[in-house]
C-alpha atoms as a PDB file:
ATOM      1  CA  UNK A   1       0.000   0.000   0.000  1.00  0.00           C
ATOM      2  CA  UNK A   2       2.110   3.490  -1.402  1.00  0.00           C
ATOM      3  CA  UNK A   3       1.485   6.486   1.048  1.00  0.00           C
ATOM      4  CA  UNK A   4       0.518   4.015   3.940  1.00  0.00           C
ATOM      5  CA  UNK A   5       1.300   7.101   6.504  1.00  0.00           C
ATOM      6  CA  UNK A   6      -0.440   9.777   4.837  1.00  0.00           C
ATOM      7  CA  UNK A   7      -3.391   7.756   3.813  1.00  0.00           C
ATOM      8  CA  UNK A   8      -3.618   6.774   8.101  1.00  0.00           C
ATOM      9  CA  UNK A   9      -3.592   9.913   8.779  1.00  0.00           C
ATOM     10  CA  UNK A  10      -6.607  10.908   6.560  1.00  0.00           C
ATOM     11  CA  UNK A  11      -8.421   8.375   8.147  1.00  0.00           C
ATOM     12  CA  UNK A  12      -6.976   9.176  11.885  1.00  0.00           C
ATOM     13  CA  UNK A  13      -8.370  12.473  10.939  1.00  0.00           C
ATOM     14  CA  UNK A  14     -11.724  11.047   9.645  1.00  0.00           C
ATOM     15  CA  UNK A  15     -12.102   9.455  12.880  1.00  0.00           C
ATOM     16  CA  UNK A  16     -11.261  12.166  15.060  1.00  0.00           C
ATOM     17  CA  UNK A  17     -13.546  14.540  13.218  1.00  0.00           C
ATOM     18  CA  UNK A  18     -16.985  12.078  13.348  1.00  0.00           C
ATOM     19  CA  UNK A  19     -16.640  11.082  17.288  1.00  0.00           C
ATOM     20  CA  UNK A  20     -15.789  12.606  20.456  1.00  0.00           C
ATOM     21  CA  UNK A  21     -14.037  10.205  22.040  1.00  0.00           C
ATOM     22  CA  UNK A  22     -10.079   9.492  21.982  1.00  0.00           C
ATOM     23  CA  UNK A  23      -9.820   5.944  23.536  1.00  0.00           C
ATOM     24  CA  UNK A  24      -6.231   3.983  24.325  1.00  0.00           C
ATOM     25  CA  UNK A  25      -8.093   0.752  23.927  1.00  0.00           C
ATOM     26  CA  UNK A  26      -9.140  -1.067  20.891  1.00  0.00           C
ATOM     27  CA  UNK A  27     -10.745  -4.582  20.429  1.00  0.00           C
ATOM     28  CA  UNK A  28     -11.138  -6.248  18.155  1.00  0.00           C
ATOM     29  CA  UNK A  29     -14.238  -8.679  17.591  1.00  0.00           C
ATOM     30  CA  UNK A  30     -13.788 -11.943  15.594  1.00  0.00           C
ATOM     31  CA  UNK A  31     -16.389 -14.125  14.015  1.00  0.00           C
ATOM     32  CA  UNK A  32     -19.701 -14.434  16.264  1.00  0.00           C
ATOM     33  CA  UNK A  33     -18.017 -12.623  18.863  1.00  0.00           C
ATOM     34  CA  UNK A  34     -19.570  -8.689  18.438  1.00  0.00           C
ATOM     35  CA  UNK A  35     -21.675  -9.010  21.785  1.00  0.00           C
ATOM     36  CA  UNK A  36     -19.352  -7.184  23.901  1.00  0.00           C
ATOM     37  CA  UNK A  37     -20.217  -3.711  22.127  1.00  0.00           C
ATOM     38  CA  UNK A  38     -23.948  -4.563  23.497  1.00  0.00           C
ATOM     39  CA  UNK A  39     -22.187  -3.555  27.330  1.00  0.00           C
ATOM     40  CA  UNK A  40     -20.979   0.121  25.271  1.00  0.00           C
ATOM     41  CA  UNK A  41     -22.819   3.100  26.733  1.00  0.00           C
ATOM     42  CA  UNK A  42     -22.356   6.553  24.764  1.00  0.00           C
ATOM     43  CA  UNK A  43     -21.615   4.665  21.317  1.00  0.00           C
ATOM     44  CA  UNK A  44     -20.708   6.144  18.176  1.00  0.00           C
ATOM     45  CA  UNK A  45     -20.547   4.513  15.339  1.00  0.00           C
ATOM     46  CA  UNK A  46     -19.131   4.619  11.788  1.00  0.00           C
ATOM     47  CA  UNK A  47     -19.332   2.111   8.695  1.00  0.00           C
ATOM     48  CA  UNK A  48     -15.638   0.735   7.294  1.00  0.00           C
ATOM     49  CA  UNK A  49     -16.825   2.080   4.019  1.00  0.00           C
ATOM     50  CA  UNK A  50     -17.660   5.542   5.628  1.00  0.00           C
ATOM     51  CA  UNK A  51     -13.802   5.710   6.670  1.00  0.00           C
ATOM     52  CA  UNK A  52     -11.392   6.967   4.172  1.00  0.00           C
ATOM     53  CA  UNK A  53      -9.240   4.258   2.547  1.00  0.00           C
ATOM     54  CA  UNK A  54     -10.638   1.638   5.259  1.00  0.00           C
ATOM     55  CA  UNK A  55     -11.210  -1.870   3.675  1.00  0.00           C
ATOM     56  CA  UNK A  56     -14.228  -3.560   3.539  1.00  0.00           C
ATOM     57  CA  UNK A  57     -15.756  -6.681   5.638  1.00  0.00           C
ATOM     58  CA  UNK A  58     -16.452  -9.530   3.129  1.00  0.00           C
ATOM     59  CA  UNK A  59     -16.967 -12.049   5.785  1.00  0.00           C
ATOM     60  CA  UNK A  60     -20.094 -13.614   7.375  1.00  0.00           C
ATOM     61  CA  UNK A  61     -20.177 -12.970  11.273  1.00  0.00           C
ATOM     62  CA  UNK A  62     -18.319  -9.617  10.724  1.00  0.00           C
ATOM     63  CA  UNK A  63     -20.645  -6.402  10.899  1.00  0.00           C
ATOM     64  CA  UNK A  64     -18.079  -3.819   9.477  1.00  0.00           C
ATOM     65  CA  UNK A  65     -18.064  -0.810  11.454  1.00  0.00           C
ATOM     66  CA  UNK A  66     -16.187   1.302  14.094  1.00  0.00           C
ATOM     67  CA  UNK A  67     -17.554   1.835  17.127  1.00  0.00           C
ATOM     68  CA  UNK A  68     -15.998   4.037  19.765  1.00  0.00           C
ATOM     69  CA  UNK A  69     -18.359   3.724  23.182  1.00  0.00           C
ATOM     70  CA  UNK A  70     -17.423   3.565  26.917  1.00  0.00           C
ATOM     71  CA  UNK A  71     -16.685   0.201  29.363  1.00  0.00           C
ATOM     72  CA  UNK A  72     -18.027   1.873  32.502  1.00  0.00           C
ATOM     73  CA  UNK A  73     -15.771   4.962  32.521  1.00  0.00           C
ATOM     74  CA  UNK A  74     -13.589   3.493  29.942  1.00  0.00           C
ATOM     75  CA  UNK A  75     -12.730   4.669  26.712  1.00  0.00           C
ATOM     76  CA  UNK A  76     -13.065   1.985  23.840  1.00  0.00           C
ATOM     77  CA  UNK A  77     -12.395   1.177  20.040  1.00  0.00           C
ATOM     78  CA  UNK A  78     -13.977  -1.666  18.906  1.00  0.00           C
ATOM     79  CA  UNK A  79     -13.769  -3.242  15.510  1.00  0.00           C
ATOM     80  CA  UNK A  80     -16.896  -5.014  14.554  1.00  0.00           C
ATOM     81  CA  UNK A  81     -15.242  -7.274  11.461  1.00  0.00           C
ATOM     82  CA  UNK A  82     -11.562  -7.548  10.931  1.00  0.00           C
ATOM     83  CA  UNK A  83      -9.571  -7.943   7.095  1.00  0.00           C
ATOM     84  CA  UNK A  84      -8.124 -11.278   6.103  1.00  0.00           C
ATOM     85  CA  UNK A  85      -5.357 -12.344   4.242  1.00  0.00           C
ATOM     86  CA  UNK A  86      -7.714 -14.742   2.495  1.00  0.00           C
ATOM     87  CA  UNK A  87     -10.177 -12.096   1.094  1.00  0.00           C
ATOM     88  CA  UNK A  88      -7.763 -11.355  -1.501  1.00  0.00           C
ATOM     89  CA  UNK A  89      -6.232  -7.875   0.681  1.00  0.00           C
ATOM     90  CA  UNK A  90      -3.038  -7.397   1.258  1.00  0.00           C
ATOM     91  CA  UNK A  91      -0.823  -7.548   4.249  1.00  0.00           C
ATOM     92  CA  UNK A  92      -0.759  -4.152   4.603  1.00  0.00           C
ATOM     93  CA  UNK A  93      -4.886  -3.986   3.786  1.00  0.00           C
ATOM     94  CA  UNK A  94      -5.075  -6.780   6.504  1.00  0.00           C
ATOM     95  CA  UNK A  95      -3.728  -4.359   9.428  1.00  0.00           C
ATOM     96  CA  UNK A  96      -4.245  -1.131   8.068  1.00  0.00           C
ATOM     97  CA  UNK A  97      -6.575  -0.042  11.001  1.00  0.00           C
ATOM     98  CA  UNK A  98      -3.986  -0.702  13.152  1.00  0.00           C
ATOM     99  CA  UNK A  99      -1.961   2.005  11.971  1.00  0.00           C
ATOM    100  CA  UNK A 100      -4.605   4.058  11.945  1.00  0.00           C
ATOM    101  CA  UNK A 101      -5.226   3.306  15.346  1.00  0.00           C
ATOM    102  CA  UNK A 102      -1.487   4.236  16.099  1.00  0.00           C
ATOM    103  CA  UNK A 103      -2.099   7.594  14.896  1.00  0.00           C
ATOM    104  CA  UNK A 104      -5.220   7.803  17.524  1.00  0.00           C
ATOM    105  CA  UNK A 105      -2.671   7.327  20.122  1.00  0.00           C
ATOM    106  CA  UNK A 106      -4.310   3.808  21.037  1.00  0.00           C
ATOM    107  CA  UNK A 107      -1.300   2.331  23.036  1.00  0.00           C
ATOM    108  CA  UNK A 108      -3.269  -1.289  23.897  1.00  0.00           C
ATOM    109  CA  UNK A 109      -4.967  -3.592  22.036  1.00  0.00           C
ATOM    110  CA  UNK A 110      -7.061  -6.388  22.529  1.00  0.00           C
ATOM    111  CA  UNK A 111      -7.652  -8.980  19.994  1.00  0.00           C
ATOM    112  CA  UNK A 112     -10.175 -12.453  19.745  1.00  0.00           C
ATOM    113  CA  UNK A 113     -11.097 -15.005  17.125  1.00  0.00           C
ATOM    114  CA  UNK A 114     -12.665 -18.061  16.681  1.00  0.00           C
ATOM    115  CA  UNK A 115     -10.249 -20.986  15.838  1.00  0.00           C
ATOM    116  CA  UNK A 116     -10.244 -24.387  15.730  1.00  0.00           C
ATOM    117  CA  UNK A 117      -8.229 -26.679  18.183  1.00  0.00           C
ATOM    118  CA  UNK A 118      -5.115 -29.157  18.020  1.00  0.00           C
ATOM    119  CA  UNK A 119      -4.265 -29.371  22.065  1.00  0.00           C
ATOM    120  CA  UNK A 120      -6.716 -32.602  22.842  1.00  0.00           C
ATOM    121  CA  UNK A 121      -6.893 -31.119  26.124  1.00  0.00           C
ATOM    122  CA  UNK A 122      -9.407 -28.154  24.759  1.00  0.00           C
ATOM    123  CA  UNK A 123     -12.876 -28.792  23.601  1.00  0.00           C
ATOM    124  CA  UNK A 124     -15.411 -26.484  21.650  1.00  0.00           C
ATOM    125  CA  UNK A 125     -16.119 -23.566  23.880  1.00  0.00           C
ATOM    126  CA  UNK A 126     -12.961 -23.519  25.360  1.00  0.00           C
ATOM    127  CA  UNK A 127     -11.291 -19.792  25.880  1.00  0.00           C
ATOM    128  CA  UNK A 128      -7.982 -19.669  25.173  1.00  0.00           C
ATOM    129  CA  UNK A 129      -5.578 -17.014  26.088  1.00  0.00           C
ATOM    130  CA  UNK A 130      -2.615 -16.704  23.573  1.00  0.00           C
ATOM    131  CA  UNK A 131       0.695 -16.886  24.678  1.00  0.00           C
ATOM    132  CA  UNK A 132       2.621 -16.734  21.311  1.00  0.00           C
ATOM    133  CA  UNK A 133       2.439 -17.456  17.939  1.00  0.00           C
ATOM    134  CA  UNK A 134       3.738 -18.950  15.021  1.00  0.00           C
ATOM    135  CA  UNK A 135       3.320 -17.606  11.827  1.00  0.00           C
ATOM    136  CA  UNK A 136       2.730 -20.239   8.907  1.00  0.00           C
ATOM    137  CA  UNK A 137       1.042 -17.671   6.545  1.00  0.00           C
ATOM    138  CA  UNK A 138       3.652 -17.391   4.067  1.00  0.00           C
ATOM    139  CA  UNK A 139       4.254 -13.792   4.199  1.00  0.00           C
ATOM    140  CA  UNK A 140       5.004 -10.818   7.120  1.00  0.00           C
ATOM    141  CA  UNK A 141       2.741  -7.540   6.847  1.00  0.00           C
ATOM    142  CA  UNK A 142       6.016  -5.592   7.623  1.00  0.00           C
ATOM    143  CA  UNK A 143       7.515  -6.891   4.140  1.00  0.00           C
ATOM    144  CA  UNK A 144       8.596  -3.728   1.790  1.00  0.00           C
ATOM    145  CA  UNK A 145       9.490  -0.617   2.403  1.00  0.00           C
ATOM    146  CA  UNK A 146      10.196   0.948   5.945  1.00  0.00           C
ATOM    147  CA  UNK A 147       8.737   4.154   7.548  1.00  0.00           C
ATOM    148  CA  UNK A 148       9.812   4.736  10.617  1.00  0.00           C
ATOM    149  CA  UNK A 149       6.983   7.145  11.478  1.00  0.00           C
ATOM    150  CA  UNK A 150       5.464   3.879  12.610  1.00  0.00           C
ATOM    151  CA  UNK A 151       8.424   1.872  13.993  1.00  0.00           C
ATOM    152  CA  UNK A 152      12.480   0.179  13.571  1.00  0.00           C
ATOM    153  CA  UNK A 153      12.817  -2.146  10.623  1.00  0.00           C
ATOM    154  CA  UNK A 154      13.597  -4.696  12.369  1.00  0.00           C
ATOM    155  CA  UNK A 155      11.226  -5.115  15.423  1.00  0.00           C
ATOM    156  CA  UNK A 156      11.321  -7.447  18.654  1.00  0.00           C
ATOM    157  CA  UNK A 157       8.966 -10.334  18.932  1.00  0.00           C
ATOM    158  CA  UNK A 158      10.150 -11.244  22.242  1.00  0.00           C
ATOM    159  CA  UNK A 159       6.789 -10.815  24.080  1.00  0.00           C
ATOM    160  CA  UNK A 160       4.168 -10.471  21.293  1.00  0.00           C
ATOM    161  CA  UNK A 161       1.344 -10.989  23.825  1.00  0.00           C
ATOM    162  CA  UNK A 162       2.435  -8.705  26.564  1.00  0.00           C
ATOM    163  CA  UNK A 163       2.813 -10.522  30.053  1.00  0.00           C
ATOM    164  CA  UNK A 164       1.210  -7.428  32.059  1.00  0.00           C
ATOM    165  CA  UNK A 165      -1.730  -7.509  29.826  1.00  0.00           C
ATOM    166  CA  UNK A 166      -1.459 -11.245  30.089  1.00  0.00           C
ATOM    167  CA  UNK A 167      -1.451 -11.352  34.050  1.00  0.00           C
ATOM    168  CA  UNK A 168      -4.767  -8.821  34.541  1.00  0.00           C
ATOM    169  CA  UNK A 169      -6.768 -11.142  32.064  1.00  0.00           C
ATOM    170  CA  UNK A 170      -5.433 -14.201  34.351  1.00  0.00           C
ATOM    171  CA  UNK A 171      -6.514 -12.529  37.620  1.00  0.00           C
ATOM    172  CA  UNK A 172      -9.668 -11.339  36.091  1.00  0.00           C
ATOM    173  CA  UNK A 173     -11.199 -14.831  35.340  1.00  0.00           C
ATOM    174  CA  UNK A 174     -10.090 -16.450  38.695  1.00  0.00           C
ATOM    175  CA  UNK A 175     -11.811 -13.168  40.442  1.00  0.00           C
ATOM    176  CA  UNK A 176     -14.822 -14.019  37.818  1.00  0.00           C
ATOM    177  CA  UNK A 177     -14.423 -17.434  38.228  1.00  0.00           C
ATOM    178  CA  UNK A 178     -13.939 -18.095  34.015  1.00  0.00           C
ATOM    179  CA  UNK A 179     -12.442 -21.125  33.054  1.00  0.00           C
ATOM    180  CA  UNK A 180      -9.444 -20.398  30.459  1.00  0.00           C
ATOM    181  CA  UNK A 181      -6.735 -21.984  28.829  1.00  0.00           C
ATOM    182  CA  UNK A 182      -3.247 -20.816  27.941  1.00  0.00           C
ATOM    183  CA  UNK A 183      -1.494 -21.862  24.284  1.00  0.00           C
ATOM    184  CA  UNK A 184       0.195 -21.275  21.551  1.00  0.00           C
ATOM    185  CA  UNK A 185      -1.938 -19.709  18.229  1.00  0.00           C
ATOM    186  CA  UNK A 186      -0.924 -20.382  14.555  1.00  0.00           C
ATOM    187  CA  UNK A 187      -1.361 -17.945  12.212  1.00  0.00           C
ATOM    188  CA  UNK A 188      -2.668 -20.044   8.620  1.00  0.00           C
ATOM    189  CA  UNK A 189      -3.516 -18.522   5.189  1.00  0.00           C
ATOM    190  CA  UNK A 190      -6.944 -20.164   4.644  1.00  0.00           C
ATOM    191  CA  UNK A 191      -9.420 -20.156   3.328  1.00  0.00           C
ATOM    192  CA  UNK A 192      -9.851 -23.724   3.033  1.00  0.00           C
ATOM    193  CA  UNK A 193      -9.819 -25.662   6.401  1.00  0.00           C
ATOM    194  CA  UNK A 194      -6.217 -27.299   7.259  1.00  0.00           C
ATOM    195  CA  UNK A 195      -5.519 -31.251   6.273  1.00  0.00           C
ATOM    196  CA  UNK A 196      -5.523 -33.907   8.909  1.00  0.00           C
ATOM    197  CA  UNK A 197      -1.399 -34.200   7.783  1.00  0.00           C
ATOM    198  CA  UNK A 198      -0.779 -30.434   8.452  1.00  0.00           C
ATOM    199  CA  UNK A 199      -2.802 -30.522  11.952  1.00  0.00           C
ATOM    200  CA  UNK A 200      -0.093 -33.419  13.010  1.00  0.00           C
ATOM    201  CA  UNK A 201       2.178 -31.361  11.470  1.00  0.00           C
ATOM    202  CA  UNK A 202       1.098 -28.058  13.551  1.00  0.00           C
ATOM    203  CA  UNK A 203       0.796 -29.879  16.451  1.00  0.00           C
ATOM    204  CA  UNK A 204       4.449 -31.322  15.995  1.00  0.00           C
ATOM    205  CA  UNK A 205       5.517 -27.283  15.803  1.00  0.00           C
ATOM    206  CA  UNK A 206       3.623 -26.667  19.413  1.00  0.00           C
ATOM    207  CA  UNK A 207       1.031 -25.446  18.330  1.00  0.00           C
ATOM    208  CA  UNK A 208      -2.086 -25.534  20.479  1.00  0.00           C
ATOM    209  CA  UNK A 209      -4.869 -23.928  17.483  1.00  0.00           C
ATOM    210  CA  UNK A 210      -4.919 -22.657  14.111  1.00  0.00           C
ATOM    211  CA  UNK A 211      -6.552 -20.014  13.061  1.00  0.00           C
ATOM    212  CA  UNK A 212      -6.628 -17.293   9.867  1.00  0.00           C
ATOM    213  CA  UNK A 213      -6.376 -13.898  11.768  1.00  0.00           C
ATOM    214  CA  UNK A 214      -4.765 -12.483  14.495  1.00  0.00           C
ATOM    215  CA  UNK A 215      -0.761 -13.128  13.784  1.00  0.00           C
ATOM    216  CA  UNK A 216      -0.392 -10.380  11.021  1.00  0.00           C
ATOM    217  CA  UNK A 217      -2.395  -7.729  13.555  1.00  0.00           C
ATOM    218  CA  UNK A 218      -0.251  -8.907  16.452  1.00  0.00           C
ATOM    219  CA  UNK A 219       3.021  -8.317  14.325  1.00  0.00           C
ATOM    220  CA  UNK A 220       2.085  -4.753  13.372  1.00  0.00           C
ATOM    221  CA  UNK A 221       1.073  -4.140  16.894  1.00  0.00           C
ATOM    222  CA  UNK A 222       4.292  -4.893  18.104  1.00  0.00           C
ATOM    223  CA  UNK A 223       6.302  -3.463  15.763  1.00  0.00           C
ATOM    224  CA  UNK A 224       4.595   0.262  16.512  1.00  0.00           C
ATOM    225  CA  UNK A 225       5.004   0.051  20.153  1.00  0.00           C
ATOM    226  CA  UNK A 226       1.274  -0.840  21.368  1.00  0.00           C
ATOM    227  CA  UNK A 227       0.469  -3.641  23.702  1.00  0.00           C
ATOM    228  CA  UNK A 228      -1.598  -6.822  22.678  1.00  0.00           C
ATOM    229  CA  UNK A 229      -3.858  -9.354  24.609  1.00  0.00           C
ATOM    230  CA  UNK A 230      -5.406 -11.995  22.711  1.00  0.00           C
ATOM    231  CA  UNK A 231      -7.945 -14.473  23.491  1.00  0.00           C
ATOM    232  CA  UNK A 232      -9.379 -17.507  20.787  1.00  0.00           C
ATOM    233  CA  UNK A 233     -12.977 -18.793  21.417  1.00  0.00           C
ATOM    234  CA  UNK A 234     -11.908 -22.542  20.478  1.00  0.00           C
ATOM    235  CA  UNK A 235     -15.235 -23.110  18.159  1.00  0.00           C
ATOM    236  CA  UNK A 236     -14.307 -26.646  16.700  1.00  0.00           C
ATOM    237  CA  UNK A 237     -11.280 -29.002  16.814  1.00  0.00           C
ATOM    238  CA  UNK A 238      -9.378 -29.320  13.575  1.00  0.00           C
ATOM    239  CA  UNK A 239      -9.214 -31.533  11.410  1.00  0.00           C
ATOM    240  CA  UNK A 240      -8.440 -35.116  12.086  1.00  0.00           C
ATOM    241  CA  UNK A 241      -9.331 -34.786  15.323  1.00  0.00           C
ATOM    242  CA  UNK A 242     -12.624 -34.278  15.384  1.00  0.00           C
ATOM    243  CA  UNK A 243     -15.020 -36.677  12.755  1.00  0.00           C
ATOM    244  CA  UNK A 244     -17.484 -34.296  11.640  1.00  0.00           C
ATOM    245  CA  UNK A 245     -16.509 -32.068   8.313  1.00  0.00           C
ATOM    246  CA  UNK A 246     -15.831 -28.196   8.990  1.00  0.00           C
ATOM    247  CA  UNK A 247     -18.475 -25.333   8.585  1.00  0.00           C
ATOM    248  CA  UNK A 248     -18.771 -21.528   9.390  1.00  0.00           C
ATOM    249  CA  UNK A 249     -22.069 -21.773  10.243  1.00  0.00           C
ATOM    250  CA  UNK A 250     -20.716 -24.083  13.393  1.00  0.00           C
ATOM    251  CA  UNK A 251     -18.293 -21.739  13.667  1.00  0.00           C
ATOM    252  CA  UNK A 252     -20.558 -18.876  14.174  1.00  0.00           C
ATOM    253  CA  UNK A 253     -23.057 -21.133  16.538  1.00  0.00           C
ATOM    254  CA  UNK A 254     -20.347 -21.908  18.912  1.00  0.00           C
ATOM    255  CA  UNK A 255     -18.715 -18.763  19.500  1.00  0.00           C
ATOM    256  CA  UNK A 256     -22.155 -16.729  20.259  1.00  0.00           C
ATOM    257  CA  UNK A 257     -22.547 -19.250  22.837  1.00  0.00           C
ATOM    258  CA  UNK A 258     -19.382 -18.822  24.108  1.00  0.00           C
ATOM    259  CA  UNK A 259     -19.617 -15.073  23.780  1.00  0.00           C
ATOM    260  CA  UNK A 260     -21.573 -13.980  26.922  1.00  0.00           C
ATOM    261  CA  UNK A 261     -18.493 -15.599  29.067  1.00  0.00           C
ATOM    262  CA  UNK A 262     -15.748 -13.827  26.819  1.00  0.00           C
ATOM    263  CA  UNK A 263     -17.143 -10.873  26.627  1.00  0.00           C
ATOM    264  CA  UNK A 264     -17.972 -10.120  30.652  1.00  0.00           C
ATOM    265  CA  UNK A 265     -14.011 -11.334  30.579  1.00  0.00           C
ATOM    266  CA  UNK A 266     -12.928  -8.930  28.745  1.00  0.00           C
ATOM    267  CA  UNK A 267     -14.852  -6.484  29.596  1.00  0.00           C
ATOM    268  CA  UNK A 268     -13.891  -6.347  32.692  1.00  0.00           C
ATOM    269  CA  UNK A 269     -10.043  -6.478  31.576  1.00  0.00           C
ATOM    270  CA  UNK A 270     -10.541  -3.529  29.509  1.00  0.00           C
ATOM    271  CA  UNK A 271     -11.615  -1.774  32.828  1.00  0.00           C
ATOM    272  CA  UNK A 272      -9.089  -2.641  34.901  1.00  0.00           C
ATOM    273  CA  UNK A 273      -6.677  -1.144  32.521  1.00  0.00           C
ATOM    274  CA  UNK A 274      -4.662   1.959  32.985  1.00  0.00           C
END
């Protein structure tokens, strides 16, 4: 994407002009997962094709708007729809909000998605709290040209998932009394649902679920200083380990149900910020 700063600024300033808010905080909501914006008082909202050079949401469970509302007395972003590599965008497409949000002056961000399992230990439902990643998408959103208006050229991946964000979230459900898991997320092109042979194969790697989002967001996060928590509602286990074939609608049915428990999770996360 040419003139990736200037054209996240005329959006930042889009933004800033159509709401009154200036949150530090933005979530974002994956497939079936938009029910936390229902707890938003004071909400303002704007459509991705409303925002100057925002992509579009193409995918089903993904509203496609902005909404900028308050969690109790805080401040919040929320993305209702995310971009995927699969939908034919590219990298840059994929996380462009994210430097748009840098230019807000968001410093944390909070991710989810719904993904499908490889730990045997996890079971549809199941939250999972991501610890790292690994990336098997066959690119990196920070390929091309560097402008270090938005960070280094060669950024740290040390703690992707940041351990103080990590810790509240942790303390949060045992206050709440949530049941959670902690893993490992992979990061896979899609769209097509993984093979039984690369599920052993992930699994082999350490990873404990597979998803298509998330990784490229978490990479551009990092790179431009902000902070990132990131849960997966575990919606089905992949392939070869569970018998029935793979659908979205299933996808979608699993994480509204699971939905009401993430969402008074995070939730109260968001509010125990600072």
């Amino acid at each position: 994407m040419e003139h990736l700063y200037e054209k996240a600024l005329e959006s930042a300033e889009y933004i800033k002009t159509h709401t009154k808010k200036r949150p530090k905080i933005a979530v974002v909501l994956g497939s079936g997962l938009g029910k936390l914006t229902a707890d938003f008082t004071d909400t303002e909202e704007l459509s991705y094709k409303d925002i100057p050079n925002f992509p579009v949401s193409t995918v089903a469970g993904h509203k496609g708007a902005l909404l900028a509302g308050k969690l109790g007395d805080t401040e919040v972003y929320a993305m209702e729809g995310r971009f995927h590599f699969y939908e034919g965008y590219s990298m840059k497409e994929v996380c462009y909000p994210f430097y748009v949000f840098k230019l807000l002056d968001v410093e944390k961000v909070v991710l989810t998605n719904a993904c499908g399992g490889i730990n045997r230990e996890f079971a549809p439902g199941t939250l999972m709290l991501i610890t790292d990643f690994i990336n098997m998408m066959g690119t990196n959103p920070l390929i091309g040209p560097n402008d270090e208006r938005f960070g280094p050229r060669f950024p740290d991946m040390t703690e992707p998932y940041s351990l103080e964000l990590r810790n509240l979230a942790k303390q949060t459900a045992d206050e709440l009394g949530i049941a959670y898991k902690e893993g490992v997320y992979m990061g896979f092109m899609g769209p097509c649902y993984e093979t039984a042979a690369e599920i052993r194969a992930f699994a082999g790697m350490g990873a404990d679920a597979v998803g298509m989002s998330t990784v490229p967001e978490t990479m551009v996060c990092n790179y431009m200083g902000m902070k990132v928590l990131a849960v997966s509602c575990i919606t089905n286990m992949a392939t070869g380990i569970q018998t029935v074939k793979h659908s979205h609608a299933r996808v979608l049915e699993i994480a509204n149900q699971a939905g009401d428990t993430l969402c008074r999770w995070l939730g109260a996360v968001i509010q125990r910020m600072e």
